[in-house]
Protein backbone atom coordinates (compact mmCIF):
# COMPACT_ATOMS: atom_id res chain seq x y z
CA UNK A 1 94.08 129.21 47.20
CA UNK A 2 96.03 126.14 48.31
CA UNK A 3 94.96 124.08 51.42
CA UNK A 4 96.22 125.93 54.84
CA UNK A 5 99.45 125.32 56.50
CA UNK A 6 99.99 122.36 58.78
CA UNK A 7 99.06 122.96 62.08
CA UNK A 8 102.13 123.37 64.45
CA UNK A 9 102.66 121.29 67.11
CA UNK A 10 101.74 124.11 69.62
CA UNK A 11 98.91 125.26 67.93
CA UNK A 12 95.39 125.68 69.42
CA UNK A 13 93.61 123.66 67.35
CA UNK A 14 95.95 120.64 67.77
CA UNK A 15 95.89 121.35 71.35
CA UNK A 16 92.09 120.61 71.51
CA UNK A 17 92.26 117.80 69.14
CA UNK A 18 94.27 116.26 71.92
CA UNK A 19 92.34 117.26 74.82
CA UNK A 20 89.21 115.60 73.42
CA UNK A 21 90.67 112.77 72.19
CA UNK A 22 91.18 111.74 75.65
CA UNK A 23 87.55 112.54 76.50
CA UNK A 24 86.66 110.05 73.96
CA UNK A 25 89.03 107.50 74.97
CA UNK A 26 87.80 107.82 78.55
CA UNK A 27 84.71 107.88 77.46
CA UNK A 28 84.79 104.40 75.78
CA UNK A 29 86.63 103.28 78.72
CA UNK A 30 83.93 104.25 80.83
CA UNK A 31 81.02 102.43 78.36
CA UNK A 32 83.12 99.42 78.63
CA UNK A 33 83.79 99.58 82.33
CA UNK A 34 79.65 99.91 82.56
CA UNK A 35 79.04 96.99 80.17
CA UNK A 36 81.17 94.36 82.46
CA UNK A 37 79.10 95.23 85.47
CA UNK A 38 75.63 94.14 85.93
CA UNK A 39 75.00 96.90 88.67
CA UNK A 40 75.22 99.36 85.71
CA UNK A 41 72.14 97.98 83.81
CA UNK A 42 70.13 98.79 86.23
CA UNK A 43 68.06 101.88 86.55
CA UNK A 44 70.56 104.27 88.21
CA UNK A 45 69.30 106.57 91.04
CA UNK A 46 69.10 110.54 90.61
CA UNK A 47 71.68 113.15 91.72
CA UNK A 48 68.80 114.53 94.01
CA UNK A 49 68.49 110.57 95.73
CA UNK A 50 71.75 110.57 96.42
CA UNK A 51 72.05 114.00 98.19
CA UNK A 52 69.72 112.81 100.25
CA UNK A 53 71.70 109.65 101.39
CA UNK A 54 75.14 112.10 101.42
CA UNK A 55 72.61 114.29 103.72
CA UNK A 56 72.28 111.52 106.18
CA UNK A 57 68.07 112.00 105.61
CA UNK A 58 67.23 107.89 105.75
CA UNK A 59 68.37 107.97 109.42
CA UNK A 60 65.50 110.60 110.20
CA UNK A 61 63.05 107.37 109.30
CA UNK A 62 65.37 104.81 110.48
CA UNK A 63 65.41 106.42 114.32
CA UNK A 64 61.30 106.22 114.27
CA UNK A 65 61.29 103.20 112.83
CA UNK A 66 63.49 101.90 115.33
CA UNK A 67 61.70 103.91 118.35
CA UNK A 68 58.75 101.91 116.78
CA UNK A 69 60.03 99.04 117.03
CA UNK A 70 61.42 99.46 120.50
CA UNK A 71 64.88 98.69 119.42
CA UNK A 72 66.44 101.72 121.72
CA UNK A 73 70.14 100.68 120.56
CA UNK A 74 69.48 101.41 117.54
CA UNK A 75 67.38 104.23 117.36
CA UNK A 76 70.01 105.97 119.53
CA UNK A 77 72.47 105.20 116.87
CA UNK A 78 70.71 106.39 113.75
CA UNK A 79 69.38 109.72 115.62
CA UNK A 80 73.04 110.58 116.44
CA UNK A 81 74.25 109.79 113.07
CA UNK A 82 71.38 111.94 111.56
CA UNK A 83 72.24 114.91 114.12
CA UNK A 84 75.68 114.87 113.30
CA UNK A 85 75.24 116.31 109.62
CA UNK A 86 71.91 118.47 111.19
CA UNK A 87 73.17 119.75 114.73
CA UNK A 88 70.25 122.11 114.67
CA UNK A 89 67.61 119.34 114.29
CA UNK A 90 64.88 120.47 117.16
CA UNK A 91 62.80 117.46 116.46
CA UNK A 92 65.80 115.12 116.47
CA UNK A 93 67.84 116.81 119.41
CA UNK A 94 64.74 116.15 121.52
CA UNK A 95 64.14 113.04 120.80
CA UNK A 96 68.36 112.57 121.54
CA UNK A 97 67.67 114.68 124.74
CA UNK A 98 65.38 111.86 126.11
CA UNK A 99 67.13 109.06 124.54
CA UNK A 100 69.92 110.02 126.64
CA UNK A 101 67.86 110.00 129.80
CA UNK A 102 67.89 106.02 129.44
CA UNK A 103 70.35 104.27 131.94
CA UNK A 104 73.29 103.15 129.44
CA UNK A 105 72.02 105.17 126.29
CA UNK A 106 75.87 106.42 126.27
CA UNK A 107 76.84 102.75 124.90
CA UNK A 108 74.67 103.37 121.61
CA UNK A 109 76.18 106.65 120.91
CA UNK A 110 77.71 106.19 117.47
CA UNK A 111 78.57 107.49 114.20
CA UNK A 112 77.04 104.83 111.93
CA UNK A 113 78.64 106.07 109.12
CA UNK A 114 82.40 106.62 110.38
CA UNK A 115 85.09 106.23 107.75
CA UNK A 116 88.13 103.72 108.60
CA UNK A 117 90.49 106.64 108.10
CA UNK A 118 88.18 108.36 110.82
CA UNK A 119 88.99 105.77 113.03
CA UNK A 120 92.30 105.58 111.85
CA UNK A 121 93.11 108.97 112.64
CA UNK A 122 91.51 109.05 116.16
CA UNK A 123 93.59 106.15 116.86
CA UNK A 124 96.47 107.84 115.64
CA UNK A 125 95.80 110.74 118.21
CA UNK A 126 95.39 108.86 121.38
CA UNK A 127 98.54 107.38 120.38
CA UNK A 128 100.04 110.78 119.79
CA UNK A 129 98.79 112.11 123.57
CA UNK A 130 100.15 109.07 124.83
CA UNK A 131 103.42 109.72 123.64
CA UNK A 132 103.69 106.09 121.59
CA UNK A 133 105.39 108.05 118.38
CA UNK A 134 105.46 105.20 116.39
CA UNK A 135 102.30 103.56 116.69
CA UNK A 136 100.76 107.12 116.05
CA UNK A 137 102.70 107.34 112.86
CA UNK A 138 101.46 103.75 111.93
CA UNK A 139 98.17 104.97 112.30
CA UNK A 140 97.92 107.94 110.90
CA UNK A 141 100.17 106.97 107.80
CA UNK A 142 97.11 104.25 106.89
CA UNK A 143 94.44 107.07 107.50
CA UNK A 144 96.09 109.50 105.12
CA UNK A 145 95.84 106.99 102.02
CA UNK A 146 92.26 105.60 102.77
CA UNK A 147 91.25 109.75 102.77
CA UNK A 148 92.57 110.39 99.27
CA UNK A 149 90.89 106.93 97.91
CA UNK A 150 87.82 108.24 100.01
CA UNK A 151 88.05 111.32 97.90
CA UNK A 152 89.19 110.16 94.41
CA UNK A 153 85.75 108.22 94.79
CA UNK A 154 83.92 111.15 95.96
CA UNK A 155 84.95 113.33 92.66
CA UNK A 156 84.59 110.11 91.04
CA UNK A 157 81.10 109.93 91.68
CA UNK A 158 80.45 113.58 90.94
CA UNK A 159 81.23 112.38 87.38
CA UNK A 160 77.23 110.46 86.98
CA UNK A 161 74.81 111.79 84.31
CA UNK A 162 72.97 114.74 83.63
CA UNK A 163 69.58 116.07 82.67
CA UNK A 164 69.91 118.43 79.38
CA UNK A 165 66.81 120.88 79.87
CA UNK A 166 68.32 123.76 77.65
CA UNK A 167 70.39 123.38 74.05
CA UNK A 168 73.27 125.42 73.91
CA UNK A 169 76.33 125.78 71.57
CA UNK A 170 79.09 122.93 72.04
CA UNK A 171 81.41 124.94 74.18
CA UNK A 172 78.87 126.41 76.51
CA UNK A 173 76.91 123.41 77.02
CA UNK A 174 79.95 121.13 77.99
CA UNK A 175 80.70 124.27 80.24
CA UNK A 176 77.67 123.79 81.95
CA UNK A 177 77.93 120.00 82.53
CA UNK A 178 81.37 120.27 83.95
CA UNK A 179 80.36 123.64 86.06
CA UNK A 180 78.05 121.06 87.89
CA UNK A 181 80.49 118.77 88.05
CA UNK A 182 82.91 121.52 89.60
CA UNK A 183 80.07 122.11 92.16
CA UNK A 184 79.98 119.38 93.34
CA UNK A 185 83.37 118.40 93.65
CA UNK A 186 84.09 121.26 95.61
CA UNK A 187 82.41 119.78 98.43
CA UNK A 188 83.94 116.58 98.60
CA UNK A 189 86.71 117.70 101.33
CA UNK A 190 84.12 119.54 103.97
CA UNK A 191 81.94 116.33 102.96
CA UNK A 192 85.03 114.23 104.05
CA UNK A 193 85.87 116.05 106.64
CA UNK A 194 85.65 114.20 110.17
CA UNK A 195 83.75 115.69 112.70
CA UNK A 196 85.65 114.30 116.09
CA UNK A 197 83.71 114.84 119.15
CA UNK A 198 80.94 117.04 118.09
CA UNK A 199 83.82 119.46 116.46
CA UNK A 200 85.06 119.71 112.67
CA UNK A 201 88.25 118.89 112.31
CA UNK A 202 89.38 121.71 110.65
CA UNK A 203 92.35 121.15 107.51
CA UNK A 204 92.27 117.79 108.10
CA UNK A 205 94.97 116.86 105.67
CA UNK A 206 97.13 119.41 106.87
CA UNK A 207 96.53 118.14 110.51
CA UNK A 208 97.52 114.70 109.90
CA UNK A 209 100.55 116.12 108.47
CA UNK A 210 100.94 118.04 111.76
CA UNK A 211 101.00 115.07 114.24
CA UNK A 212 103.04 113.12 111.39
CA UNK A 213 105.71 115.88 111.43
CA UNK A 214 106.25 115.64 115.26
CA UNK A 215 105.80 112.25 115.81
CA UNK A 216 108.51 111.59 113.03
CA UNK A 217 110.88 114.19 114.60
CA UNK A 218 110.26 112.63 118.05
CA UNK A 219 111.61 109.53 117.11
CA UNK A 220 114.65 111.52 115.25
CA UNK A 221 113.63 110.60 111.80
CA UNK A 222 114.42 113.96 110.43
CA UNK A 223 114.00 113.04 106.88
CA UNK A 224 110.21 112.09 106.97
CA UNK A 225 109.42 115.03 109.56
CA UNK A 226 111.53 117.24 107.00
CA UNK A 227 108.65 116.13 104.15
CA UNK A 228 106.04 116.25 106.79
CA UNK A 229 106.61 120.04 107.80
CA UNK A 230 106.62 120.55 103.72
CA UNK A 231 103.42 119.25 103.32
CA UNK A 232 101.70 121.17 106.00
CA UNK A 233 102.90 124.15 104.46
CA UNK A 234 101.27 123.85 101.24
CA UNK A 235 97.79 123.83 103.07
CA UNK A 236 98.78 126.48 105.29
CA UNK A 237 101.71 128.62 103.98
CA UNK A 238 101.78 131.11 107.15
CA UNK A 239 101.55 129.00 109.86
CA UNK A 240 104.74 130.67 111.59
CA UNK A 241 105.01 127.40 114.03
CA UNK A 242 105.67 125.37 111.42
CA UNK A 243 108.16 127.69 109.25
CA UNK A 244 109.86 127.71 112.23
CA UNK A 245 110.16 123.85 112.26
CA UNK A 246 111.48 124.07 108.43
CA UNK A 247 114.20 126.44 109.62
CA UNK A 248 115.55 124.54 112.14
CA UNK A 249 115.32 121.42 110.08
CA UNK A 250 117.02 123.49 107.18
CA UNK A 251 119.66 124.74 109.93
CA UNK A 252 120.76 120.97 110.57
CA UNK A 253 121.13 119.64 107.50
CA UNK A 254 124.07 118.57 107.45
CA UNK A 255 124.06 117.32 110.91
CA UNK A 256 121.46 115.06 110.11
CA UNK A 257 122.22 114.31 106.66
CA UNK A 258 119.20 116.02 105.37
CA UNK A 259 119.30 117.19 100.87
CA UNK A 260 117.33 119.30 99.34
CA UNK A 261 115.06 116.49 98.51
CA UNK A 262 114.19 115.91 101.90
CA UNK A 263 112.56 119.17 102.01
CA UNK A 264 109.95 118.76 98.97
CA UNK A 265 106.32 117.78 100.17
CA UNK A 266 105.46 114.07 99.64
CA UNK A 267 103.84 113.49 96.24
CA UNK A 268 100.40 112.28 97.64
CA UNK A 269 99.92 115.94 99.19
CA UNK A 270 101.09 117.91 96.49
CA UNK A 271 98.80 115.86 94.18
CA UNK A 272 95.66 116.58 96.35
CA UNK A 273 96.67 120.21 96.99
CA UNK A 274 97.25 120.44 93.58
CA UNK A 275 93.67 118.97 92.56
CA UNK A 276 91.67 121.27 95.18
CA UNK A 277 93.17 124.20 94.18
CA UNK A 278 92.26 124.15 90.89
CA UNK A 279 89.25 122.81 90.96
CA UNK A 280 88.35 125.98 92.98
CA UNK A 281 90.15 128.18 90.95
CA UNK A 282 88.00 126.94 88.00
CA UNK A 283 84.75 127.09 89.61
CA UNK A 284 85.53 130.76 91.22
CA UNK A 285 86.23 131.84 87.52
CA UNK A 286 83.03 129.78 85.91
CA UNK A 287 80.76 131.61 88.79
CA UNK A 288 82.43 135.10 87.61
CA UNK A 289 82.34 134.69 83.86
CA UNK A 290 80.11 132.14 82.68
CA UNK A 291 77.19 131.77 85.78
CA UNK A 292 74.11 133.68 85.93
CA UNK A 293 73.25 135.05 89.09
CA UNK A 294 70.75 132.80 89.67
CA UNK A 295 72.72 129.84 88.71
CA UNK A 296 75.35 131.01 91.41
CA UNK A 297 72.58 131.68 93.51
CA UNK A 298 71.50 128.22 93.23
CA UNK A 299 74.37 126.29 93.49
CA UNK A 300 75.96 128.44 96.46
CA UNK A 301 72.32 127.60 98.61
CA UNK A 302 72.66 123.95 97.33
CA UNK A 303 76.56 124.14 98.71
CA UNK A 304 75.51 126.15 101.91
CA UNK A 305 72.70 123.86 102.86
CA UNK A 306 75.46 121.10 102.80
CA UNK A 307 78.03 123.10 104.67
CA UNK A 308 75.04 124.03 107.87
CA UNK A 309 74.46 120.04 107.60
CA UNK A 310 78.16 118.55 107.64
């Protein structure tokens, strides 16, 4: 028998050939990356370490250390910051319940750990009650890129090393690694998510989209409110207010000179929709077909413990 046929430039095997090739290249990016930094020869802390940072748990310490040391300020601070990941704290809710029975303990009342795109997007609101359109759209068009580099960094880091306590074939065990990886991804946008007030603010890419929309079409810039509305709607398809708003904007088009390009999402939200999606697509199916009930069962307390404390 002669050697087989050439591979065609569709085929499966090729296909893979190409798919790891770029693991490898990343890979040896990555090594190299590591090598030029002198943080990355040092001993590197566990996944379970840094849950317990993303948890907000050094605050529990830092409030009685600071109680301690009678630095009230502070101790008001970090018990606030701690509560607002664990709202159902008892020990920590009383000790906020008499912190705020000190004269000017409202002052100290702070999120320690706010996000500039938090602040960004509060910002953006007042602005937005106030009726100043354009400063609101200022605002909120900074907060919306310092969210997706805040969560590029948070998948990023999802990426760190693993233990290997079982050997399995090639396909399964790379499966595994990346199933992890997929679990914890999948919490980087509640993780991200602002909480404004003592509330979640719920789809909060879509909802800077919202104000965006109306601020831009309060100032008559139909294009951007156009691309605005679009990108709403591919975090919430069947919000009827805002189908509404595309049909009126698709109603005036030529009276404001809007094309059909004007009424694509911007690329930034389609990207991030696009990214979410799948990633939950692909852990749903790797929790149906290749998860053991007590992996799922594992990973889904892991992710609801997070959820109760965000």
């Amino acid at each position: 028998a002669g050697p087989p046929p050439p591979a065609s430039p569709a085929s499966p095997a090729l296909e893979e050939l190409r798919l790891l090739s770029g693991v490898l290249r990343r890979a040896q990016c990555l090594r190299r990356c590591k090598q030029g930094l002198p943080a990355f020869r040092q001993a590197q802390p566990g996944r379970d370490l840094l849950e317990e940072f993303q948890r907000r748990e050094p605050y529990k310490y830092l409030q009685f250390a600071y109680f301690k040391a009678n630095n009230l300020p502070k101790a008001i601070a970090a018990a606030h910051t701690f509560l607002l990941k664990h709202p159902d704290d008892e020990m920590m809710q009383r000790n906020m319940a008499y912190y705020k029975s000190i004269p000017d303990a409202e002052e100290h009342i702070k999120d320690l750990e706010t996000k500039p795109y938090e602040n960004l997007f509060v910002r953006a609101v007042r602005a937005y009650n106030g009726d100043n359109w354009r400063t609101s759209i200022s605002d909120m068009e900074l907060a919306l890129p310092d969210f997706f580099k805040a969560y590029d960094d948070c998948i990023a880091a999802c990426e760190g090393s693993r233990e290997i306590t079982d050997f399995k074939d090639f396909y399964l065990s790379i499966a595994d690694h990346y199933i992890e990886v997929l679990a914890c991804k999948v919490q980087c946008e509640s993780n991200l998510t602002p909480i404004i007030g003592g509330f979640v603010v719920e789809k909060f890419v879509a909802t800077m989209y919202h104000y965006l929309q109306f601020a831009c079409y309060k100032l008559n810039d139909m294009k951007n409110a156009a691309s605005c509305a679009a990108s709403y709607l591919l975090f919430d398809e069947k919000d009827e207010v805002m189908k509404q708003n595309m049909v009126y904007y698709q109603y005036h088009k030529d009276k404001w000179g809007l094309t059909e390009e004007d009424f694509q999402p911007r690329s930034e939200a389609v990207r991030y929709h696009n990214i979410t999606t799948l990633q939950l697509e692909m852990y749903a199916f790797a929790k149906e077909h290749l998860m053991d009930d007590d992996e799922v069962s594992f990973l889904e307390m892991k992710s609801w413990s997070k959820k109760q404390q965000s």
